[in-house]
Protein backbone atom coordinates (compact mmCIF):
# COMPACT_ATOMS: atom_id res chain seq x y z
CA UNK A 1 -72.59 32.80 -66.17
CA UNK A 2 -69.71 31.66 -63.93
CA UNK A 3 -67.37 32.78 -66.30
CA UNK A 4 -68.93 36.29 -66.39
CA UNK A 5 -69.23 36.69 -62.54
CA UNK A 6 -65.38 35.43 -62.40
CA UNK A 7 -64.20 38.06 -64.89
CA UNK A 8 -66.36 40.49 -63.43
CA UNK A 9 -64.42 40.00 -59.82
CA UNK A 10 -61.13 39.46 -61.47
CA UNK A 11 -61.52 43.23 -63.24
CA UNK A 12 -63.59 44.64 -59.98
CA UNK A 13 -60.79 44.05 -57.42
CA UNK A 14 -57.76 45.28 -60.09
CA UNK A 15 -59.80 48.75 -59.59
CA UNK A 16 -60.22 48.25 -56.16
CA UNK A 17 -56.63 47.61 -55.37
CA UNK A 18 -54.64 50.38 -54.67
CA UNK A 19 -51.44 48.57 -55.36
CA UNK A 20 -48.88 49.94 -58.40
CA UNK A 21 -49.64 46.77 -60.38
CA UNK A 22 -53.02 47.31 -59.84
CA UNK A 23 -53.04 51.05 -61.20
CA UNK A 24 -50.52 49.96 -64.36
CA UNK A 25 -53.34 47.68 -64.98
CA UNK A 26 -55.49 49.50 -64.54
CA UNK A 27 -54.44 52.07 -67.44
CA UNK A 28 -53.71 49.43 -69.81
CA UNK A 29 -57.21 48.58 -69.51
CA UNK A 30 -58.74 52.14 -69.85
CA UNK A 31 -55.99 52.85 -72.83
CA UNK A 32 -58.03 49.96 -74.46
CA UNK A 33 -60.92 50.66 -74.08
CA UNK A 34 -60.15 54.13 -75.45
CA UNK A 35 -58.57 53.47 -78.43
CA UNK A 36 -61.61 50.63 -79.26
């Protein structure tokens, strides 16, 4: 449950942040979870 609520934080605030790393990240992870 920890774990979830971590990861869940961890992936909330990389969309929150408005930072370039943030938004590279942030299309790595919606490239992903287009091509699954």
């Amino acid at each position: 449950m920890n774990q979830y609520i971590y990861t869940f934080h961890k992936f909330h605030s990389i969309f929150i942040l408005p930072t370039k790393k943030s938004i590279n990240l942030r299309k790595k992870l919606l490239s992903t979870m287009i091509i699954e």
